[in-house]
Protein backbone atom coordinates (compact mmCIF):
# COMPACT_ATOMS: atom_id res chain seq x y z
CA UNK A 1 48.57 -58.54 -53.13
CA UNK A 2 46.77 -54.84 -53.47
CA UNK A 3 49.15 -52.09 -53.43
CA UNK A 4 50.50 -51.69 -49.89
CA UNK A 5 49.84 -48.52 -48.31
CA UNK A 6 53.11 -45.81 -47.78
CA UNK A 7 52.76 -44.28 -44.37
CA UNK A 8 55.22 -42.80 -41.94
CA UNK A 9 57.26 -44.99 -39.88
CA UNK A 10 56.20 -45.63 -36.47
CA UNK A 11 58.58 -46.78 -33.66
CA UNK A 12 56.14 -50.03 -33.41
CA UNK A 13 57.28 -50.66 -37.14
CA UNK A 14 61.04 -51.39 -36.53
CA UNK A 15 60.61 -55.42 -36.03
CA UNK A 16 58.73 -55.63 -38.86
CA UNK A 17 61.32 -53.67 -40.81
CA UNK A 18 63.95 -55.90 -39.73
CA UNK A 19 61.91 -59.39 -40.55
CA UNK A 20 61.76 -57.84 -44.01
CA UNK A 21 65.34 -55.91 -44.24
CA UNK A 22 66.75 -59.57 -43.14
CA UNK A 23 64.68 -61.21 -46.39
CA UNK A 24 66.21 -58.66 -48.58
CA UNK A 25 69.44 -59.37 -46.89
CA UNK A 26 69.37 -63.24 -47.65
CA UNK A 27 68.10 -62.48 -51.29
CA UNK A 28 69.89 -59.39 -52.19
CA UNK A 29 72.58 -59.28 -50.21
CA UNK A 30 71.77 -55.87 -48.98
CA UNK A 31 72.46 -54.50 -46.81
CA UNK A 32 76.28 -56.04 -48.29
CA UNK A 33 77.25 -56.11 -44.44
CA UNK A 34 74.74 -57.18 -42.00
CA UNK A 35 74.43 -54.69 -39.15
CA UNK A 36 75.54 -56.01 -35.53
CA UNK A 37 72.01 -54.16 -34.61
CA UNK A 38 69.34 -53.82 -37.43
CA UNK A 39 66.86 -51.64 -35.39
CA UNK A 40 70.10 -49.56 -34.75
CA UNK A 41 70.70 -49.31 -38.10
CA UNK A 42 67.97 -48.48 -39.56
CA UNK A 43 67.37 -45.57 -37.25
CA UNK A 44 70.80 -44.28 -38.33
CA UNK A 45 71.90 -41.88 -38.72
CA UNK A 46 69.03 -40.09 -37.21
CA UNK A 47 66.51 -39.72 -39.99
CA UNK A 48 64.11 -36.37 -40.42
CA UNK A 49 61.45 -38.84 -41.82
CA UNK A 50 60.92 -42.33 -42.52
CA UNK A 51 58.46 -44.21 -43.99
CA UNK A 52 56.83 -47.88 -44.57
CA UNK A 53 55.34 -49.60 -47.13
CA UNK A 54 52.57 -51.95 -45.10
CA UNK A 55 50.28 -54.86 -46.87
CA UNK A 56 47.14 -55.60 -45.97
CA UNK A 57 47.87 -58.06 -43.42
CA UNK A 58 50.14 -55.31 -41.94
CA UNK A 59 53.68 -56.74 -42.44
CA UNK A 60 56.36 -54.05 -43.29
CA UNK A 61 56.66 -54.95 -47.00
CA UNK A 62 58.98 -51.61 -47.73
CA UNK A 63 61.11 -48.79 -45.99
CA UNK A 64 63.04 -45.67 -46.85
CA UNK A 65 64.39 -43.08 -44.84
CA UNK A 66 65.77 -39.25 -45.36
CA UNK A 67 68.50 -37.84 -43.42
CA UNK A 68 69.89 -34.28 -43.82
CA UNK A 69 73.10 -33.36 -45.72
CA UNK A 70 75.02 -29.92 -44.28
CA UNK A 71 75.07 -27.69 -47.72
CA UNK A 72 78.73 -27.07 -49.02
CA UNK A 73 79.70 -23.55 -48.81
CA UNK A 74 79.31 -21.43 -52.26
CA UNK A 75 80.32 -23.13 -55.50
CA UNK A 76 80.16 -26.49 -53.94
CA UNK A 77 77.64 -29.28 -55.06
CA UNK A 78 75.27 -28.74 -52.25
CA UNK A 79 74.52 -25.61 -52.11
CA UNK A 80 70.82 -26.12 -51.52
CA UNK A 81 69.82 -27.52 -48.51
CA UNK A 82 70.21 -31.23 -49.34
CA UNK A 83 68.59 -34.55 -47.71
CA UNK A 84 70.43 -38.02 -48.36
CA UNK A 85 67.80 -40.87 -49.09
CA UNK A 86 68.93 -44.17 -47.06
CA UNK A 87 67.74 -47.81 -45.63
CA UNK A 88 65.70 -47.97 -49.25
CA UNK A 89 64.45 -51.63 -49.79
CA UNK A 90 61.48 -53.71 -50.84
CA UNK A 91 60.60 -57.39 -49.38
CA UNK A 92 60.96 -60.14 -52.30
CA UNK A 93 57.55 -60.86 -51.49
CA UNK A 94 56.08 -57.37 -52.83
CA UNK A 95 58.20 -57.07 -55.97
CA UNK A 96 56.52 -56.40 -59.12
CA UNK A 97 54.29 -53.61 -57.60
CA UNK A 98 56.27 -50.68 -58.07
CA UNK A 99 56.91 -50.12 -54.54
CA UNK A 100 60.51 -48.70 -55.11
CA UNK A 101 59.65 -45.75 -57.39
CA UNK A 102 56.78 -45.30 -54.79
CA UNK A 103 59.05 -44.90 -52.07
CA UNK A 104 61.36 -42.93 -53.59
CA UNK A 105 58.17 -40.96 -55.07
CA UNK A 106 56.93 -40.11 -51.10
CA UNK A 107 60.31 -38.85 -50.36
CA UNK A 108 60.49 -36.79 -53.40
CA UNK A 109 57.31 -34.95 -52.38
CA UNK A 110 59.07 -34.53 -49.25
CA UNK A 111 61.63 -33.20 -50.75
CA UNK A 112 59.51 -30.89 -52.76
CA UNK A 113 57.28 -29.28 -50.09
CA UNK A 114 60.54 -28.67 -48.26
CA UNK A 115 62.73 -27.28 -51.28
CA UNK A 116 65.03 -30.34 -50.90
CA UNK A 117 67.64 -31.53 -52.78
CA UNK A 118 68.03 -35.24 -52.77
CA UNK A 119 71.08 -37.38 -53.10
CA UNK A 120 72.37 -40.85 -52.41
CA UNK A 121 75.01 -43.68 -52.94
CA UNK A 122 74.72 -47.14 -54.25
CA UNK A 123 76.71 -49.86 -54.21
CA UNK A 124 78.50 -50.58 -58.02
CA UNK A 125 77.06 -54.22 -58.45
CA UNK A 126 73.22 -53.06 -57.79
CA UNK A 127 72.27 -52.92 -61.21
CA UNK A 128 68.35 -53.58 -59.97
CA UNK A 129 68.81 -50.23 -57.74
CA UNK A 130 70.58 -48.12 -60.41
CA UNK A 131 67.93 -49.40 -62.92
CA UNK A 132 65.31 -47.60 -60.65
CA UNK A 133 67.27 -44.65 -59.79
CA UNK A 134 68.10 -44.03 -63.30
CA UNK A 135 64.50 -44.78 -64.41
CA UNK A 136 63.09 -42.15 -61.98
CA UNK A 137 64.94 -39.35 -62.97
CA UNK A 138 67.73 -39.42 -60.60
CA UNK A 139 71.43 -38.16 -62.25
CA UNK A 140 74.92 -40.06 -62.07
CA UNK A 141 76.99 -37.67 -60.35
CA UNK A 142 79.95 -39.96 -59.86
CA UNK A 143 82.03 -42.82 -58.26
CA UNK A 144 84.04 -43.25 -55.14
CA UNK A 145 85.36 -46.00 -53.07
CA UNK A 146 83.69 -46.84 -49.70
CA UNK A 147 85.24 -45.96 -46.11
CA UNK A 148 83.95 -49.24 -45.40
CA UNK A 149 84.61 -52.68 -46.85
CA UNK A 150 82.52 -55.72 -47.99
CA UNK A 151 82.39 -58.76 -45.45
CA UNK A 152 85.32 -60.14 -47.51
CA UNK A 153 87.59 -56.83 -46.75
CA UNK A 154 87.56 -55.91 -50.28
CA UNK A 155 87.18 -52.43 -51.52
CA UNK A 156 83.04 -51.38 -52.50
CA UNK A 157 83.10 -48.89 -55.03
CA UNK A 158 79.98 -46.45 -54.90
CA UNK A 159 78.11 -44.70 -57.27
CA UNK A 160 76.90 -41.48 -56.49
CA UNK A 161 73.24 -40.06 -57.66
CA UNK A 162 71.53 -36.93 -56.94
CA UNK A 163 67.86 -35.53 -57.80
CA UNK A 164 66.31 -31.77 -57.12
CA UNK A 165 63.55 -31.44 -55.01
CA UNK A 166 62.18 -28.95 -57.98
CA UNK A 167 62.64 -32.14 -60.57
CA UNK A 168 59.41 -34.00 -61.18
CA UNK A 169 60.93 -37.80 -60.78
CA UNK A 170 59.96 -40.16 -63.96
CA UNK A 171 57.65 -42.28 -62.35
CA UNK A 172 55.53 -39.70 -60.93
CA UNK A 173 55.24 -37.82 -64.42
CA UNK A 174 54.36 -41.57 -66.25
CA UNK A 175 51.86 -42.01 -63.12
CA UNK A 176 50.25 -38.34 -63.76
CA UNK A 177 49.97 -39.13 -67.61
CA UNK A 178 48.53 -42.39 -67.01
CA UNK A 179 45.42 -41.07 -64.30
CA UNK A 180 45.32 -38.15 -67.55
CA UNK A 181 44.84 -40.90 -70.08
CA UNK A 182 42.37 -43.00 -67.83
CA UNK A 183 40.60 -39.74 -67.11
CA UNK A 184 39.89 -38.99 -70.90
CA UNK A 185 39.07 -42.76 -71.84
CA UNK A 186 36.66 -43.46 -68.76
CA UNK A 187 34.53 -39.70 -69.79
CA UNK A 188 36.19 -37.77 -67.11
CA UNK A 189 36.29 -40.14 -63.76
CA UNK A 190 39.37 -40.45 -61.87
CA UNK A 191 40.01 -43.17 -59.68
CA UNK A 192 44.03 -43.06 -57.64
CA UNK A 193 45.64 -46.25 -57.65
CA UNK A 194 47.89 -45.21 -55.46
């Protein structure tokens, strides 16, 4: 598989979205609870953007969405205008291609062109999505317990992770120094792989 293509979500995406969220789901268990609606869900709560990863035979391989966060008043943690980063996943089927940092890279440019804070939570057990977070940059700002419980009723403890929109995420600086690299070893040609 080439490297699928990260475009804007379209309202024409959303069944494609939920064929892959519902692989994730049966691999991953995430989302932990499955949502009554899917399409619902992942247009909630009302994101400012959204956006796909799509393969070449067009199936919705990847999604993330940004929602805004109401700043804190002075002194508070948000004090910048802040946008929360939800519905992140990646079909089993396109793992190993760096799609998550890519993701998470398109909303950081968001971000950036919009002097954007970023923040979001995680569930304690997802070591594979705290791997990435941490990987890219993002900071551990804490832990809380969920207003909402697992599908067994138990208590989901959260971890919470936040990221400026100023910051220049890991895997975009390792993808920068990479083209570099290639630059100077091919006599000065670029070519963007992604």
């Amino acid at each position: 598989m080439t490297t699928p293509l990260i475009r804007r979500r379209r309202a024409a995406d959303l069944d494609g979205c939920v064929a892959a969220l519902a692989e994730v789901h049966r691999v991953d268990r995430y989302p932990l609870n499955w949502p009554a609606d899917p399409r619902r869900w992942l247009c909630e709560p009302r994101p400012d953007h959204a956006w796909v990863a799509v393969a070449d035979d067009a199936a919705i391989v990847g999604h993330v969405a940004v929602h805004r966060v109401a700043p804190g008043p002075a002194g508070a943690s948000l004090v910048r205008p802040t946008a929360e980063v939800a519905r992140l996943f990646v079909a089993p089927s396109a793992r190993g291609l760096a799609l998550g940092g890519a993701l998470l890279d398109r909303v950081h440019q968001w971000a950036s062109a919009h002097g954007t804070d970023l923040a979001l939570e995680v569930t304690s057990d997802g070591a594979a999505a705290t791997a990435l977070y941490e990987r890219t940059g993002w900071r551990c700002t804490g832990t809380s317990t969920a207003a909402w419980t697992a599908p067994d009723g138990s208590a989901v403890s959260l971890r919470h992770y936040t990221l400026s929109g100023d910051a220049v995420p890991a895997i975009a600086a390792s993808r920068r120094a990479s083209r570099a690299a290639a630059s100077r070893n091919s006599g000065g040609s670029t070519t963007s792989t992604s």
